[in-house]
N, C-alpha and C. Protein backbone atom coordinates (compact mmCIF):
# COMPACT_ATOMS: atom_id res chain seq x y z
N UNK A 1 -5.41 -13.06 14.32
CA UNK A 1 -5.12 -13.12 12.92
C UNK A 1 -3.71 -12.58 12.69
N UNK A 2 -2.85 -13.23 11.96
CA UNK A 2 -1.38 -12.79 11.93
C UNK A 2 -1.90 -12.46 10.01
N UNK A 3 -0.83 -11.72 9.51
CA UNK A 3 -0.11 -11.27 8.67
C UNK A 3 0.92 -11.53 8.28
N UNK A 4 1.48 -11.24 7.03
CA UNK A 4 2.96 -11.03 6.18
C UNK A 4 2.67 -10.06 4.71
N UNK A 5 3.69 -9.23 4.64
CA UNK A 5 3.42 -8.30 3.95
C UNK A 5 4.50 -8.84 2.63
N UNK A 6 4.01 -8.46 1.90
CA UNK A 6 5.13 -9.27 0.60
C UNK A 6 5.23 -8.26 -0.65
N UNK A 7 6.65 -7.77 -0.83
CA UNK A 7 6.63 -7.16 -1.45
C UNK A 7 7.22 -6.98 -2.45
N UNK A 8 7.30 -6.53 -3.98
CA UNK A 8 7.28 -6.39 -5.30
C UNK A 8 8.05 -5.58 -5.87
N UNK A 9 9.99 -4.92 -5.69
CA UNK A 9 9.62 -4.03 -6.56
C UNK A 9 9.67 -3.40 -7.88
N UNK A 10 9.36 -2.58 -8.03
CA UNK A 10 8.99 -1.98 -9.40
C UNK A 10 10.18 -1.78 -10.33
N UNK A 11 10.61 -3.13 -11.74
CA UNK A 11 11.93 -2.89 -11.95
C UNK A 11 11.40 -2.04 -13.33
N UNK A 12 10.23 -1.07 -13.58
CA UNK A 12 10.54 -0.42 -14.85
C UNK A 12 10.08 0.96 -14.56
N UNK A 13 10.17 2.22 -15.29
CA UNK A 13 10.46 3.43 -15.56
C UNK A 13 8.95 3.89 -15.08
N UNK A 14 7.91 3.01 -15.36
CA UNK A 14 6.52 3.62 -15.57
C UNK A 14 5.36 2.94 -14.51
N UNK A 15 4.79 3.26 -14.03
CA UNK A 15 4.38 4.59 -13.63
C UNK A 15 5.47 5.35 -12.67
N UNK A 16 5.92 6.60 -13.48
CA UNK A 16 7.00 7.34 -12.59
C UNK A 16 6.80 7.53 -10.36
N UNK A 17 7.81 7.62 -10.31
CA UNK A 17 7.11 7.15 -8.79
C UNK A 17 7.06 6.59 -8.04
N UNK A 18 6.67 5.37 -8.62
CA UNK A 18 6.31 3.85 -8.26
C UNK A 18 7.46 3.21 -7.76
N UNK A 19 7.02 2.62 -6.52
CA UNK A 19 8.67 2.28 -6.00
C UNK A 19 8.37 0.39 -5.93
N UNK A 20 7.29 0.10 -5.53
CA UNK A 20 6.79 -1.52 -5.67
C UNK A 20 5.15 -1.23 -5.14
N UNK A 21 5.27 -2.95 -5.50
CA UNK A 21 3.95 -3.06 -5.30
C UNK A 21 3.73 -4.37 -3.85
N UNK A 22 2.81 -3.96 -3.33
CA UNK A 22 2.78 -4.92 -1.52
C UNK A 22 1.17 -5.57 -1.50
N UNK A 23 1.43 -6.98 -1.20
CA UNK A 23 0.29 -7.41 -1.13
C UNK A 23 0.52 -7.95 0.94
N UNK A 24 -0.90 -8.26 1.01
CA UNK A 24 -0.73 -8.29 2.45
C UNK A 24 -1.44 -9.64 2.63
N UNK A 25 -0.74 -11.22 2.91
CA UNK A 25 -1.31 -12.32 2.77
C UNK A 25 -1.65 -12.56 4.73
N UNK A 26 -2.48 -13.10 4.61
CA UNK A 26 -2.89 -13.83 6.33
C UNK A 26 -2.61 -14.83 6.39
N UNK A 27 -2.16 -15.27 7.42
CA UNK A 27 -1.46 -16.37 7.31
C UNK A 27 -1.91 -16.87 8.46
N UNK A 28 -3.24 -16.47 9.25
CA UNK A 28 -3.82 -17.50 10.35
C UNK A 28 -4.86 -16.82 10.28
N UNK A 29 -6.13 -17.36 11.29
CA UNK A 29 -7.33 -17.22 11.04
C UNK A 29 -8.72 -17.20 10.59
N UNK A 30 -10.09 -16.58 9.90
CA UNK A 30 -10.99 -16.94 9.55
C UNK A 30 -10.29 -16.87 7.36
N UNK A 31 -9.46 -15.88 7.38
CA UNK A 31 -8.92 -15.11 6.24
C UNK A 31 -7.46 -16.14 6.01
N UNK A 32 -6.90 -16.98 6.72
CA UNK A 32 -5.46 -17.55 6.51
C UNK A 32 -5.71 -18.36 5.21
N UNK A 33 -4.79 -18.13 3.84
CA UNK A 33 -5.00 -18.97 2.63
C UNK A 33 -5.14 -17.58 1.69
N UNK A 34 -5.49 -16.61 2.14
CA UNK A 34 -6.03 -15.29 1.01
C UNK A 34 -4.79 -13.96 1.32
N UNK A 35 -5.02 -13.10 0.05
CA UNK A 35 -4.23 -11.95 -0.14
C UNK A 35 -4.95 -11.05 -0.13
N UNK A 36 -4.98 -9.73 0.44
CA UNK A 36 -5.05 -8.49 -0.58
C UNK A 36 -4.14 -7.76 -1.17
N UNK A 37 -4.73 -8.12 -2.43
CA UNK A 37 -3.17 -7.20 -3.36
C UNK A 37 -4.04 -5.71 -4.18
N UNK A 38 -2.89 -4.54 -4.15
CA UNK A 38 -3.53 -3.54 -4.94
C UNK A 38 -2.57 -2.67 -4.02
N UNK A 39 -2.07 -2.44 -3.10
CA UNK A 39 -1.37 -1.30 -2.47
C UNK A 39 -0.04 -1.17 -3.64
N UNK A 40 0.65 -0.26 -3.01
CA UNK A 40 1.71 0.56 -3.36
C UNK A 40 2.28 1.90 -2.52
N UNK A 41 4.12 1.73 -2.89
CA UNK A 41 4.57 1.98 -2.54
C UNK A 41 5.23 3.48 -3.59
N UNK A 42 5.17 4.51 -3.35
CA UNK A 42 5.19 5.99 -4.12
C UNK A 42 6.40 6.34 -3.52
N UNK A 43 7.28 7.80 -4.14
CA UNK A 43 7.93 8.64 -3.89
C UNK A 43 6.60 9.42 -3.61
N UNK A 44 7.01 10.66 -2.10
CA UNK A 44 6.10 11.40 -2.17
C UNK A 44 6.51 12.57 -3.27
N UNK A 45 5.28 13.23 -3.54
CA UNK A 45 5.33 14.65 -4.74
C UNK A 45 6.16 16.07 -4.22
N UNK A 46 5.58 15.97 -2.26
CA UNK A 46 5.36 17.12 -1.91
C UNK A 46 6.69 17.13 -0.99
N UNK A 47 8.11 16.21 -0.88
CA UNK A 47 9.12 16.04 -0.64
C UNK A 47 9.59 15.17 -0.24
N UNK A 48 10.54 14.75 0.47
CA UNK A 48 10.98 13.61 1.28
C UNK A 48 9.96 12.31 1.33
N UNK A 49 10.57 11.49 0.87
CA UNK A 49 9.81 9.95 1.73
C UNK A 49 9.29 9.54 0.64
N UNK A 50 8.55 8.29 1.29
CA UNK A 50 7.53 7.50 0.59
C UNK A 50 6.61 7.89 1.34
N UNK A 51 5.32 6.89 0.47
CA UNK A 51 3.38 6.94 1.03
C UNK A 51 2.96 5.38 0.59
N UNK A 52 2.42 5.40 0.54
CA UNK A 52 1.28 3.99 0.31
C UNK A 52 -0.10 4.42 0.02
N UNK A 53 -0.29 4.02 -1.17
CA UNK A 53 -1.92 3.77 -1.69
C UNK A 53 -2.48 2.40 -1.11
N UNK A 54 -3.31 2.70 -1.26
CA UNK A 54 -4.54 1.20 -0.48
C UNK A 54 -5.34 0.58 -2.16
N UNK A 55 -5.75 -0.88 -2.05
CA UNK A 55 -6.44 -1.30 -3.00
C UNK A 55 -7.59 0.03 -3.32
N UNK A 56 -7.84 -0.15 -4.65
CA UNK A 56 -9.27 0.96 -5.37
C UNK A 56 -9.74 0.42 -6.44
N UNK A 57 -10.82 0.86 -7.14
CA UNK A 57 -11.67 0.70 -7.91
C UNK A 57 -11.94 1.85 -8.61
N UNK A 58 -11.27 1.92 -10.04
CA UNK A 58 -11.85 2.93 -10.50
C UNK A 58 -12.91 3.39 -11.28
N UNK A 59 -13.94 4.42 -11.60
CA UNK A 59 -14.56 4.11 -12.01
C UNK A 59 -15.29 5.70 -12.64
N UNK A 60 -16.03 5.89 -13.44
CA UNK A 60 -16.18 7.23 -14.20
C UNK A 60 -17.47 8.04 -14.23
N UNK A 61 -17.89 9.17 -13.57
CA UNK A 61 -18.98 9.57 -13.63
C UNK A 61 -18.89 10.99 -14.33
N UNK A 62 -19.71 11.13 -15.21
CA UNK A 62 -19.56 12.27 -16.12
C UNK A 62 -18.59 12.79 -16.57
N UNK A 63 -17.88 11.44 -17.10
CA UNK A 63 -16.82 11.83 -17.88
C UNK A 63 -15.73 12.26 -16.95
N UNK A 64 -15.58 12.50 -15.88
CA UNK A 64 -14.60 12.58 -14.67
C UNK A 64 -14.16 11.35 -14.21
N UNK A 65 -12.89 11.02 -13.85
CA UNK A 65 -12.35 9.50 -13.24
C UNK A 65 -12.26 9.65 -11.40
N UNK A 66 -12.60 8.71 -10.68
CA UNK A 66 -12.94 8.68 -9.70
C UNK A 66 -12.10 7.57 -9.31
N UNK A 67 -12.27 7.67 -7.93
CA UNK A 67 -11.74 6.11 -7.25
C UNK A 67 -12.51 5.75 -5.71
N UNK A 68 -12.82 4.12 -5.83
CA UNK A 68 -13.28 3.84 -4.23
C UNK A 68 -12.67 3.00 -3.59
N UNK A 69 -12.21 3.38 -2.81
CA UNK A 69 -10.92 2.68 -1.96
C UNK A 69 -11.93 1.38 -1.43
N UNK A 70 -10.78 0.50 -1.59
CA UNK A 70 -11.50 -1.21 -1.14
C UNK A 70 -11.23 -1.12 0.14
N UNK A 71 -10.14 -1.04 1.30
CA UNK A 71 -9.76 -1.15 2.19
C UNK A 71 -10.02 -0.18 3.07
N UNK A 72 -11.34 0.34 3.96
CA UNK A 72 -11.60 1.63 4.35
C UNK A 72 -11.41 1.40 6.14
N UNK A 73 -11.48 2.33 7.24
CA UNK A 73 -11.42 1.90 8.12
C UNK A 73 -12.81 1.69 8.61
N UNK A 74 -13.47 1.13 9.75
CA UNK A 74 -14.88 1.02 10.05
C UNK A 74 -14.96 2.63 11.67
N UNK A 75 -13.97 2.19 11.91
CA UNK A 75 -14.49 3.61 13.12
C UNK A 75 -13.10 4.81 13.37
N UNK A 76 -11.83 3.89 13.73
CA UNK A 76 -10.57 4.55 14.12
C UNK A 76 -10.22 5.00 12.61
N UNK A 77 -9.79 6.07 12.00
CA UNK A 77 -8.93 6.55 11.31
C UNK A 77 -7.47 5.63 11.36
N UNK A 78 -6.69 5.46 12.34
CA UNK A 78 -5.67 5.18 12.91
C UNK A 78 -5.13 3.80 12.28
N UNK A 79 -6.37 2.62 11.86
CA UNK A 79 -6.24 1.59 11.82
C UNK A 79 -5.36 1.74 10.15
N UNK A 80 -5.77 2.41 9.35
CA UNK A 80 -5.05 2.50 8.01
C UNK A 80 -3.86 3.15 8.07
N UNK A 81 -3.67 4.03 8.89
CA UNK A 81 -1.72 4.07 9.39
C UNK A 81 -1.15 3.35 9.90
N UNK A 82 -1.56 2.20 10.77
CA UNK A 82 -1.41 0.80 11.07
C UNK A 82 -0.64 -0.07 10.11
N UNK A 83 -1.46 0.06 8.93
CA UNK A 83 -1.63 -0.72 7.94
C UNK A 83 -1.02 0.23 6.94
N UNK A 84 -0.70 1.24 6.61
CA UNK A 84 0.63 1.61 5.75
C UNK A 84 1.68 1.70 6.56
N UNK A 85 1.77 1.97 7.81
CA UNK A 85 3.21 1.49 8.41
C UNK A 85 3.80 0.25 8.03
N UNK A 86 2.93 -0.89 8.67
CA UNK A 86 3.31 -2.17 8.26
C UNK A 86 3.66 -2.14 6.94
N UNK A 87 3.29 -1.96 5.56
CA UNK A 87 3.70 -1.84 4.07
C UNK A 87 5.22 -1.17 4.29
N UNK A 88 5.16 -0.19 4.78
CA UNK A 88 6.04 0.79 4.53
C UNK A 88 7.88 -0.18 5.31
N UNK A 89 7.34 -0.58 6.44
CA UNK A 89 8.29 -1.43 7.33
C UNK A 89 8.17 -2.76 6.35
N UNK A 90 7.77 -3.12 5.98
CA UNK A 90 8.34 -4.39 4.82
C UNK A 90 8.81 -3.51 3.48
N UNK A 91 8.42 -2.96 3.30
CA UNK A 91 9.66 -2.24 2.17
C UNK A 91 10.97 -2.12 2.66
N UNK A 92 10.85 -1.41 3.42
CA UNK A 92 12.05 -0.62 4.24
C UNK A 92 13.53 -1.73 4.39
N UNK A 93 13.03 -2.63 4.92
CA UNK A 93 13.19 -4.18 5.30
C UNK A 93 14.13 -4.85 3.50
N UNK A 94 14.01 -4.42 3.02
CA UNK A 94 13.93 -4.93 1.47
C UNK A 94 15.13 -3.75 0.86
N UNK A 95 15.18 -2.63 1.28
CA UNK A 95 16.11 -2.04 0.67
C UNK A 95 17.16 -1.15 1.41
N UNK A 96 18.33 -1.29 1.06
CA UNK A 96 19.54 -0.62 1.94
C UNK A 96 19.55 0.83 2.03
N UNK A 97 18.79 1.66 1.78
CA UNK A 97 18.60 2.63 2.52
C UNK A 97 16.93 3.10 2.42
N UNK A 98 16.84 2.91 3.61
CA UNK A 98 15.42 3.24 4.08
C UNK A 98 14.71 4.41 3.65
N UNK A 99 13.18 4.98 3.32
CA UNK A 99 12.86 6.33 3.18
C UNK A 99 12.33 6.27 4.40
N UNK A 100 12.27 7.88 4.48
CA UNK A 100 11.84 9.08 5.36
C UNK A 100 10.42 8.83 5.52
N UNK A 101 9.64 7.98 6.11
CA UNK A 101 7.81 8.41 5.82
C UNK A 101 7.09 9.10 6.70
N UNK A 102 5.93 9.94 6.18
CA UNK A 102 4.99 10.54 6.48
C UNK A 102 4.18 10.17 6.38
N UNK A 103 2.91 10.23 7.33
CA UNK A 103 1.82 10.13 7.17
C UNK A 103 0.58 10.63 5.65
């Protein structure tokens, strides 16, 4: 299954942060013809760099806001740093000076 990461970015003020938005289309395989869109591309809070959010669902239990990530891994941890690297390397790709990322 191949990939292409395609990315969006963010030309207004709001949500502060927000650097674009990355959808991840397949482009061979059982999935070739479909997207998942919902990631993003952040300034981190806690210094240097960017991060990447994964697609979510939000949703409200006792009056508290919650979220359930669509895109989870099934066994390796590893496979979703995989998969914000790749985001992060098609951004990167897109603008003349690269960020710093962290895990």
């Amino acid at each position: 299954m191949e990939i292409e990461v395609k990315i969006r970015r963010n030309e207004h003020t709001t949500p502060v942060g927000k650097l674009a938005d990355a959808e991840v289309h397949f482009t061979s395989g059982v999935l070739a013809g479909l997207k998942l869109v919902g990631f993003g591309v952040w300034t981190r809070r806690d210094g240097p760099g960017c991060h990447v959010t994964f697609p979510a669902r939000q949703f409200t239990v006792h009056g508290e806001r919650r979220s359930f990530a669509l895109l989870r891994a099934v066994h390796d941890l590893g496979a979703q740093q995989q998969v914000r690297d790749l985001v992060l390397r098609a951004y990167d790709a897109q603008t003349e000076h690269p960020h710093e990322h962290t895990a």
